[in-house]
C-alpha atoms as a PDB file:
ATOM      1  CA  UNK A   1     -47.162   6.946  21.172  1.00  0.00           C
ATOM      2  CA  UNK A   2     -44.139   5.648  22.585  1.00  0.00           C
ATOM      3  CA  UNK A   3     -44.088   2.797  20.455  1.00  0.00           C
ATOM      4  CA  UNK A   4     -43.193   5.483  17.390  1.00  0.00           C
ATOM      5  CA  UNK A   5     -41.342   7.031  19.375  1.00  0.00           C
ATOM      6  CA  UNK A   6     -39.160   4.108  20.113  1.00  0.00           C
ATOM      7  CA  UNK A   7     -39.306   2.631  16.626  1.00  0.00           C
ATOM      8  CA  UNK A   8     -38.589   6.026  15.479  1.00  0.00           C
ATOM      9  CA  UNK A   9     -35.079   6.121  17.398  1.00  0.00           C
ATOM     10  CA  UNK A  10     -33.951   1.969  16.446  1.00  0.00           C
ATOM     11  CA  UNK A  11     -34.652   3.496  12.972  1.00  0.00           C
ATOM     12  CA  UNK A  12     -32.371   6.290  13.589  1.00  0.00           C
ATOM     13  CA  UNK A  13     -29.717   4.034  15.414  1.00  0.00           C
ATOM     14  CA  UNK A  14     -29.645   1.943  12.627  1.00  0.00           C
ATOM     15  CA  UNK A  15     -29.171   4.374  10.034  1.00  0.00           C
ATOM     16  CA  UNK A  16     -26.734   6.230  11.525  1.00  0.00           C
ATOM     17  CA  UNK A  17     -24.640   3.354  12.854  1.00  0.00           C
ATOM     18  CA  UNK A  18     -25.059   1.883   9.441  1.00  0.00           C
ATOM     19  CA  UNK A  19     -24.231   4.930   7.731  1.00  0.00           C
ATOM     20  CA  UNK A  20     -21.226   5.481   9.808  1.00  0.00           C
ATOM     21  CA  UNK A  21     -19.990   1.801   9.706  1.00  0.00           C
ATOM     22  CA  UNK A  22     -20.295   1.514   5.601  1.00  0.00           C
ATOM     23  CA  UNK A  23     -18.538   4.949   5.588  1.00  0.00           C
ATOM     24  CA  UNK A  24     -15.893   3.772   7.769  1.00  0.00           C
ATOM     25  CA  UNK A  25     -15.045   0.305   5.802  1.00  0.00           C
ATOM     26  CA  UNK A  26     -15.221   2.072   2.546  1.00  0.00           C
ATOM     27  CA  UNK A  27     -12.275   4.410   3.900  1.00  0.00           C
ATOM     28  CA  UNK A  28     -10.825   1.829   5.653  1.00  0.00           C
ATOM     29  CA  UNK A  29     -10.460  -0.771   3.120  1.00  0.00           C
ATOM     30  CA  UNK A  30      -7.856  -1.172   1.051  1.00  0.00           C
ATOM     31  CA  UNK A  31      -9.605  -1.895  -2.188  1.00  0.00           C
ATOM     32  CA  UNK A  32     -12.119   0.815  -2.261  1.00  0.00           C
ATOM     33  CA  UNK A  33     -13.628   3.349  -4.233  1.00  0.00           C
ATOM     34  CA  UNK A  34     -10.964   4.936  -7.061  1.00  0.00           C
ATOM     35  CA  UNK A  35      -8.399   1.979  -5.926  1.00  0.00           C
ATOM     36  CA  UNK A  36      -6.929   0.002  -9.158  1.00  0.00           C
ATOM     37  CA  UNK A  37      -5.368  -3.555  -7.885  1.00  0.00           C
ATOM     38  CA  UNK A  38      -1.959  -5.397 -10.252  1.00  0.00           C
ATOM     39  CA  UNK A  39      -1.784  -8.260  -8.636  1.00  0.00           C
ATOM     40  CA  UNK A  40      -0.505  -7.652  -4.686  1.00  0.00           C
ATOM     41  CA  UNK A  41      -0.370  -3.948  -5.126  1.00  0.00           C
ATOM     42  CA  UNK A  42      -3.511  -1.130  -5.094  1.00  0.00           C
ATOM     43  CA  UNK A  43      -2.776   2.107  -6.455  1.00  0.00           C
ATOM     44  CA  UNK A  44      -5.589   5.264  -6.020  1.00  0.00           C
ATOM     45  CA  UNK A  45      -4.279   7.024  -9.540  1.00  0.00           C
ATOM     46  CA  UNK A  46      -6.869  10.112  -8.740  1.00  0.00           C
ATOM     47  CA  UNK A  47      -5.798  10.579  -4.630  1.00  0.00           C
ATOM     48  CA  UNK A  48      -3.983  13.478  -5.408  1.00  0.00           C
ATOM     49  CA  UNK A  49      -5.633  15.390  -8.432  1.00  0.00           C
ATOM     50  CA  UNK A  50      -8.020  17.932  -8.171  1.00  0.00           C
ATOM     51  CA  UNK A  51     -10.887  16.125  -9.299  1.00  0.00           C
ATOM     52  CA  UNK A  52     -10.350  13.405  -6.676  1.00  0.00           C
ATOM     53  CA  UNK A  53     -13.622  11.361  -5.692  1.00  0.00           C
ATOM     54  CA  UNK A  54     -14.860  11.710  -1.467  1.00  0.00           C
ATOM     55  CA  UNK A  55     -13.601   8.530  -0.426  1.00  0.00           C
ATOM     56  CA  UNK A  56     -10.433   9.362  -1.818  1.00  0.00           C
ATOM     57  CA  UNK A  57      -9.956  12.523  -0.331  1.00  0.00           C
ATOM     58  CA  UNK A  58     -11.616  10.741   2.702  1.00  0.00           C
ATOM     59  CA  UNK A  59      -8.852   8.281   2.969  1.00  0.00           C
ATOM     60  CA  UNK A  60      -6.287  10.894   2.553  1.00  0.00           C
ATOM     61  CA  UNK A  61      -7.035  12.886   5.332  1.00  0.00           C
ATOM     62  CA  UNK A  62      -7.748   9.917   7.546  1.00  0.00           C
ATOM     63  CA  UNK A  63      -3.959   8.915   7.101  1.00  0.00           C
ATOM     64  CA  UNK A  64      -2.184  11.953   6.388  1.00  0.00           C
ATOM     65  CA  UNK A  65      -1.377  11.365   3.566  1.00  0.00           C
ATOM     66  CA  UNK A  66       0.603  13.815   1.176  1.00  0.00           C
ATOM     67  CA  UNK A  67      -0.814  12.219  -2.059  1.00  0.00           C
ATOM     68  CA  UNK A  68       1.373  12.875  -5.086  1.00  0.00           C
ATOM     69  CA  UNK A  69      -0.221  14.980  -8.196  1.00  0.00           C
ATOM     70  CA  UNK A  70      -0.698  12.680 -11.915  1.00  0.00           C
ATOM     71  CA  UNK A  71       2.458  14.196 -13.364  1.00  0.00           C
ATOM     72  CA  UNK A  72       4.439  13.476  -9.971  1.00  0.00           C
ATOM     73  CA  UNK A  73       4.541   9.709  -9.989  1.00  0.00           C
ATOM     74  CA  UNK A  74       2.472   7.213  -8.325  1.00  0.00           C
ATOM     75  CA  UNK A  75       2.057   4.963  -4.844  1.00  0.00           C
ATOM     76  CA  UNK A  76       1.427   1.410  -4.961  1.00  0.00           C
ATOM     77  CA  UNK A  77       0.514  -0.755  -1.650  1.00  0.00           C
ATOM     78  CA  UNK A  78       0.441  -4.140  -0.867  1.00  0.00           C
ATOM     79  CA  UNK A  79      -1.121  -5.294   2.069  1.00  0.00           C
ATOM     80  CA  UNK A  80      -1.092  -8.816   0.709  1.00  0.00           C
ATOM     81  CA  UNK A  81       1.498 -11.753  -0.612  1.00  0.00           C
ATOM     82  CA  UNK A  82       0.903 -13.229  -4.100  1.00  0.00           C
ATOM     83  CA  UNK A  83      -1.036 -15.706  -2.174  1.00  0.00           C
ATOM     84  CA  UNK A  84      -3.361 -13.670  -0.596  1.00  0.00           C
ATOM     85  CA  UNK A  85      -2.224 -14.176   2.945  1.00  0.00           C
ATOM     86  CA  UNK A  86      -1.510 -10.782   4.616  1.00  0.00           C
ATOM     87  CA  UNK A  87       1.919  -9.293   5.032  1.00  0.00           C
ATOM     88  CA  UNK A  88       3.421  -9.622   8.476  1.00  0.00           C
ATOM     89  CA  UNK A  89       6.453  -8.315  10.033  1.00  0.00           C
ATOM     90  CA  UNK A  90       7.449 -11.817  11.408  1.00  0.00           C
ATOM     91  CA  UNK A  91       7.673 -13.145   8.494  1.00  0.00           C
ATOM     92  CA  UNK A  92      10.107 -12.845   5.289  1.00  0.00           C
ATOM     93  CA  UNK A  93       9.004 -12.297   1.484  1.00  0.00           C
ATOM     94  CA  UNK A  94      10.715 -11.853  -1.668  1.00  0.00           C
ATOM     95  CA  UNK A  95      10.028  -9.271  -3.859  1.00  0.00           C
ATOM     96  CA  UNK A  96      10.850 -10.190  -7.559  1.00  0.00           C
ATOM     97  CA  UNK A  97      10.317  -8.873 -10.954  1.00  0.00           C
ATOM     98  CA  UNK A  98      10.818  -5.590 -12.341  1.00  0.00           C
ATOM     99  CA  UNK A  99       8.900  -1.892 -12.220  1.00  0.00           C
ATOM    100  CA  UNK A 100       6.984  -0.060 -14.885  1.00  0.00           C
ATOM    101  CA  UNK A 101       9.158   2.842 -16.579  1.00  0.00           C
ATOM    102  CA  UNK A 102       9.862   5.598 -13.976  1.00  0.00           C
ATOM    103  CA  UNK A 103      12.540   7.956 -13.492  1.00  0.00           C
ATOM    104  CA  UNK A 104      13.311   7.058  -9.825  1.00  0.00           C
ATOM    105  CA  UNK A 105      11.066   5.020  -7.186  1.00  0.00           C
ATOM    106  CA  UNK A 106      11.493   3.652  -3.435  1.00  0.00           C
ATOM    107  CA  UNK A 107      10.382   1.047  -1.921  1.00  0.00           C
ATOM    108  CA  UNK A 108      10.298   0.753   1.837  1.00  0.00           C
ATOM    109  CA  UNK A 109       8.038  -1.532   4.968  1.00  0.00           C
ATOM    110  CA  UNK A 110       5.260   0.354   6.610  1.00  0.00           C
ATOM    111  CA  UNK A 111       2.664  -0.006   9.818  1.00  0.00           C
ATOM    112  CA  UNK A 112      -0.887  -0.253   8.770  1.00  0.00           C
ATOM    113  CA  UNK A 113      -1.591   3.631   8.818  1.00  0.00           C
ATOM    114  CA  UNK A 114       1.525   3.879   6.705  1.00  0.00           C
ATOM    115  CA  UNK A 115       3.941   5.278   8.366  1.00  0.00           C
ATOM    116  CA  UNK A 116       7.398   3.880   7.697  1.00  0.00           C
ATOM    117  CA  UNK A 117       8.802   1.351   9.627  1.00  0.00           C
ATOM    118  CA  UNK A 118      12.599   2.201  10.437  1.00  0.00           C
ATOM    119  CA  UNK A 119      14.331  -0.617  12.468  1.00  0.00           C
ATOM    120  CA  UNK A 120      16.292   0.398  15.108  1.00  0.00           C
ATOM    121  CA  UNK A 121      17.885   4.132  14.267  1.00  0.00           C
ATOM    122  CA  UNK A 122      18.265   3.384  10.596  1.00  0.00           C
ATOM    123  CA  UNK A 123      19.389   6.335   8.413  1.00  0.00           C
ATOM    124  CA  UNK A 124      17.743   4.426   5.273  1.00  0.00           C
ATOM    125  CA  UNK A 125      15.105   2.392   5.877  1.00  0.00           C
ATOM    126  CA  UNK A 126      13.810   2.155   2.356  1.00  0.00           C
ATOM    127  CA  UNK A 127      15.177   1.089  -0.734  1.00  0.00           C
ATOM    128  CA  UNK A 128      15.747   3.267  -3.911  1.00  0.00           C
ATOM    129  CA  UNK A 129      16.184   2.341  -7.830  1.00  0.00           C
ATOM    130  CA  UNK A 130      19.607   4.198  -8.276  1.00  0.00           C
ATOM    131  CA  UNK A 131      21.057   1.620  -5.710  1.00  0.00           C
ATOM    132  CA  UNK A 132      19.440  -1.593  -6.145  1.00  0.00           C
ATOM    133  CA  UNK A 133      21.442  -5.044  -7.508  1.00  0.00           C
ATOM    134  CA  UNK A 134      19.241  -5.728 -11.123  1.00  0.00           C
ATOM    135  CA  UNK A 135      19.683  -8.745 -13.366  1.00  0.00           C
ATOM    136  CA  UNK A 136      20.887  -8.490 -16.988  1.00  0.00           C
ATOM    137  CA  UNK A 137      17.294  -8.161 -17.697  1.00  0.00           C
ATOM    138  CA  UNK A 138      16.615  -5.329 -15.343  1.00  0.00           C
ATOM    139  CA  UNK A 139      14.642  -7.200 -13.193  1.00  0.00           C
ATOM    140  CA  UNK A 140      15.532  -7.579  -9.761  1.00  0.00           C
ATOM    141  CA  UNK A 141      14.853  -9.381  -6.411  1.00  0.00           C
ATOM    142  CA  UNK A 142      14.609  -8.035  -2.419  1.00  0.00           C
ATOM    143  CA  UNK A 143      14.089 -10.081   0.529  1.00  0.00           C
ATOM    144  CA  UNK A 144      12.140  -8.132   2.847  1.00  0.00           C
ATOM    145  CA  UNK A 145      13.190  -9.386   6.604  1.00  0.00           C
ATOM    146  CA  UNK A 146      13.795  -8.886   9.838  1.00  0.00           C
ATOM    147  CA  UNK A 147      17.075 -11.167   9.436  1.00  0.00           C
ATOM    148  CA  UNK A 148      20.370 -10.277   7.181  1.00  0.00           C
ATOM    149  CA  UNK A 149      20.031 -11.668   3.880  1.00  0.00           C
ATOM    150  CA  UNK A 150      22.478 -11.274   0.363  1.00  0.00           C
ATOM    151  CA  UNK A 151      21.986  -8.893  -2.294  1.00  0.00           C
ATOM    152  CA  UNK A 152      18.979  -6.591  -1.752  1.00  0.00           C
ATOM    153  CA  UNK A 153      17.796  -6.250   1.290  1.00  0.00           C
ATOM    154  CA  UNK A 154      14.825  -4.428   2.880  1.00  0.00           C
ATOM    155  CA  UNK A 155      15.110  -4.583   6.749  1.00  0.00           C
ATOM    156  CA  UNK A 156      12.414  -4.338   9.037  1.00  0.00           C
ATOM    157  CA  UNK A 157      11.889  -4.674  12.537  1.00  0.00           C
ATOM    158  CA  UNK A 158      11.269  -7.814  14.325  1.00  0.00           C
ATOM    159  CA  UNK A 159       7.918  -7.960  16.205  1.00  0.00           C
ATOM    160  CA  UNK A 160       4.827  -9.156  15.270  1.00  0.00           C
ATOM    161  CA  UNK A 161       1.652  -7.301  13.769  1.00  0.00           C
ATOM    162  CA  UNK A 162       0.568  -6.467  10.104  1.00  0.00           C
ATOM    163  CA  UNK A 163       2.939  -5.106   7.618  1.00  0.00           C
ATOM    164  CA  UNK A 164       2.103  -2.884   3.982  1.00  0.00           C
ATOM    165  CA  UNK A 165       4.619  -2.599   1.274  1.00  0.00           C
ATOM    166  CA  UNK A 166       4.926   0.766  -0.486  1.00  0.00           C
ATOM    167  CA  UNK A 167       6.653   1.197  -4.032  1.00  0.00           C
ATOM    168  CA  UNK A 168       6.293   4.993  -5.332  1.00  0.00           C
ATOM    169  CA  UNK A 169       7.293   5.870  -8.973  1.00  0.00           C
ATOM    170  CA  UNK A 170       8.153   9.028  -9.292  1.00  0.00           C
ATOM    171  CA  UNK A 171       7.649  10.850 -12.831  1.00  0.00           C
ATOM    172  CA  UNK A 172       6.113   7.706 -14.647  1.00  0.00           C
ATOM    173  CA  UNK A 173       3.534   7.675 -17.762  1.00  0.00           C
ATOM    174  CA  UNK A 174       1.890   4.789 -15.922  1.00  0.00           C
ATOM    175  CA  UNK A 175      -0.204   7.517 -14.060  1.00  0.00           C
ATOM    176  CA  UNK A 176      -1.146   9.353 -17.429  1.00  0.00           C
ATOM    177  CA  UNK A 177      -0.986   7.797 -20.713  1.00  0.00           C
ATOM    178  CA  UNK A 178      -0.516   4.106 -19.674  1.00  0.00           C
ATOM    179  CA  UNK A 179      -3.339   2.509 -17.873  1.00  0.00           C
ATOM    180  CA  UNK A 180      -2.667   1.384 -14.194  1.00  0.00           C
ATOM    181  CA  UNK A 181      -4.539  -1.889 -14.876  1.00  0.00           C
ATOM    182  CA  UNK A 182      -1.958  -2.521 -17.591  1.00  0.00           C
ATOM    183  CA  UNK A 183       1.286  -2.478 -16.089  1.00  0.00           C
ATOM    184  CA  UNK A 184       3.540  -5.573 -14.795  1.00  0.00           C
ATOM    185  CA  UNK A 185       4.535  -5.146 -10.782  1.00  0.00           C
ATOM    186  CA  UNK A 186       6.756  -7.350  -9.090  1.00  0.00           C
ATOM    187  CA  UNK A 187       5.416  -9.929  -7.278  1.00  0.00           C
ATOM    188  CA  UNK A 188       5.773 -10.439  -3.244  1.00  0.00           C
ATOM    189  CA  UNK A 189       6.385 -14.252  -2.350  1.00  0.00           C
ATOM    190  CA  UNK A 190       6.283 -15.420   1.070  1.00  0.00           C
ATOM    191  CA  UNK A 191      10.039 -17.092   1.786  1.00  0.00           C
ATOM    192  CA  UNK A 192       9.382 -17.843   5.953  1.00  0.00           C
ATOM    193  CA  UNK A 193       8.057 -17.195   9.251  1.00  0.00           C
ATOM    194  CA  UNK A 194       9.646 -16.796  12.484  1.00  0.00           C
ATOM    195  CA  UNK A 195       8.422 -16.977  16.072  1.00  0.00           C
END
């Protein structure tokens, strides 16, 4: 008798705990269900429509996130460099190439629950198309870092922890028409690390 009843609650424990724990890395992660990877950058194209799938809308609330609708644009993070090491604020990237067609999009540094990082008071802490340095070719290049650095720049604090990258088009066919999995995103190159 209490030999069931004992194997009856590790049987419980481990379905719950395992329930829990899968539940919690599949909100959690940031390649999960309904996310669409371009190189560095995931996108969840269906986060904000009606029709959105559990772990989506699971993900949403977790964060507080105000997801934007299909016909409002779309959010791309990057938790990673082009090498696969993970972004840190320590450390300085460069952000080259160009974006998919979009009426306007930022681009600013955030903390792992995404919430933007704004060094030290700054009135802007993100970076916008309308006012970005491009090449003849439209392309164009940012160093994200803590230190000053020519052209575009993308401060963020010093410190140390994990960093995420967020570029959101706003009014873009690449969440309708176009497929996410086709479109060309600029790539994030680690440049340094400081101490």
């Amino acid at each position: 008798m209490i030999r069931t009843v004992l194997l009856t609650l590790a049987m419980l424990v481990i379905a719950i705990g395992g329930g829990a724990g899968s539940v919690w890395y599949a909100v959690s992660a940031q390649e999960g269900v309904g996310a669409v990877t371009v190189g560095s950058w995931t996108a969840y194209p269906d986060m904000g429509a009606p029709d959105a799938d559990p772990y989506s809308k699971a993900r949403q609330a977790r964060l507080g996130l105000l997801p934007l609708g299909r016909a409002e644009g779309l959010a791309f993070i990057a938790t990673r460099d082009a090498a696969g090491a993970p972004l840190s604020r320590q450390c300085s990237y460069l952000i080259e190439g160009s974006t998919p067609p979009a009426r306007f999009w930022t681009l600013y540094a955030a903390d792992p629950t995404l919430r933007m990082i704004a060094p030290g008071g700054m009135r802007k802490p993100a970076l916008q198309s309308l006012s970005i340095l491009r090449n003849p070719d439209n392309s164009f290049a940012v160093a994200v870092a803590p230190q000053a650095a020519p052209g575009n720049w993308l401060r963020v604090s010093g410190g140390s922890g994990p960093m995420a990258l967020v570029l959101t088009l706003y009014d873009t066919p690449v969440a309708g028409v176009i497929g996410v999995e086709d479109v060309a995103l600029p790539k994030i190159s680690r440049t340094g690390c400081g101490g």
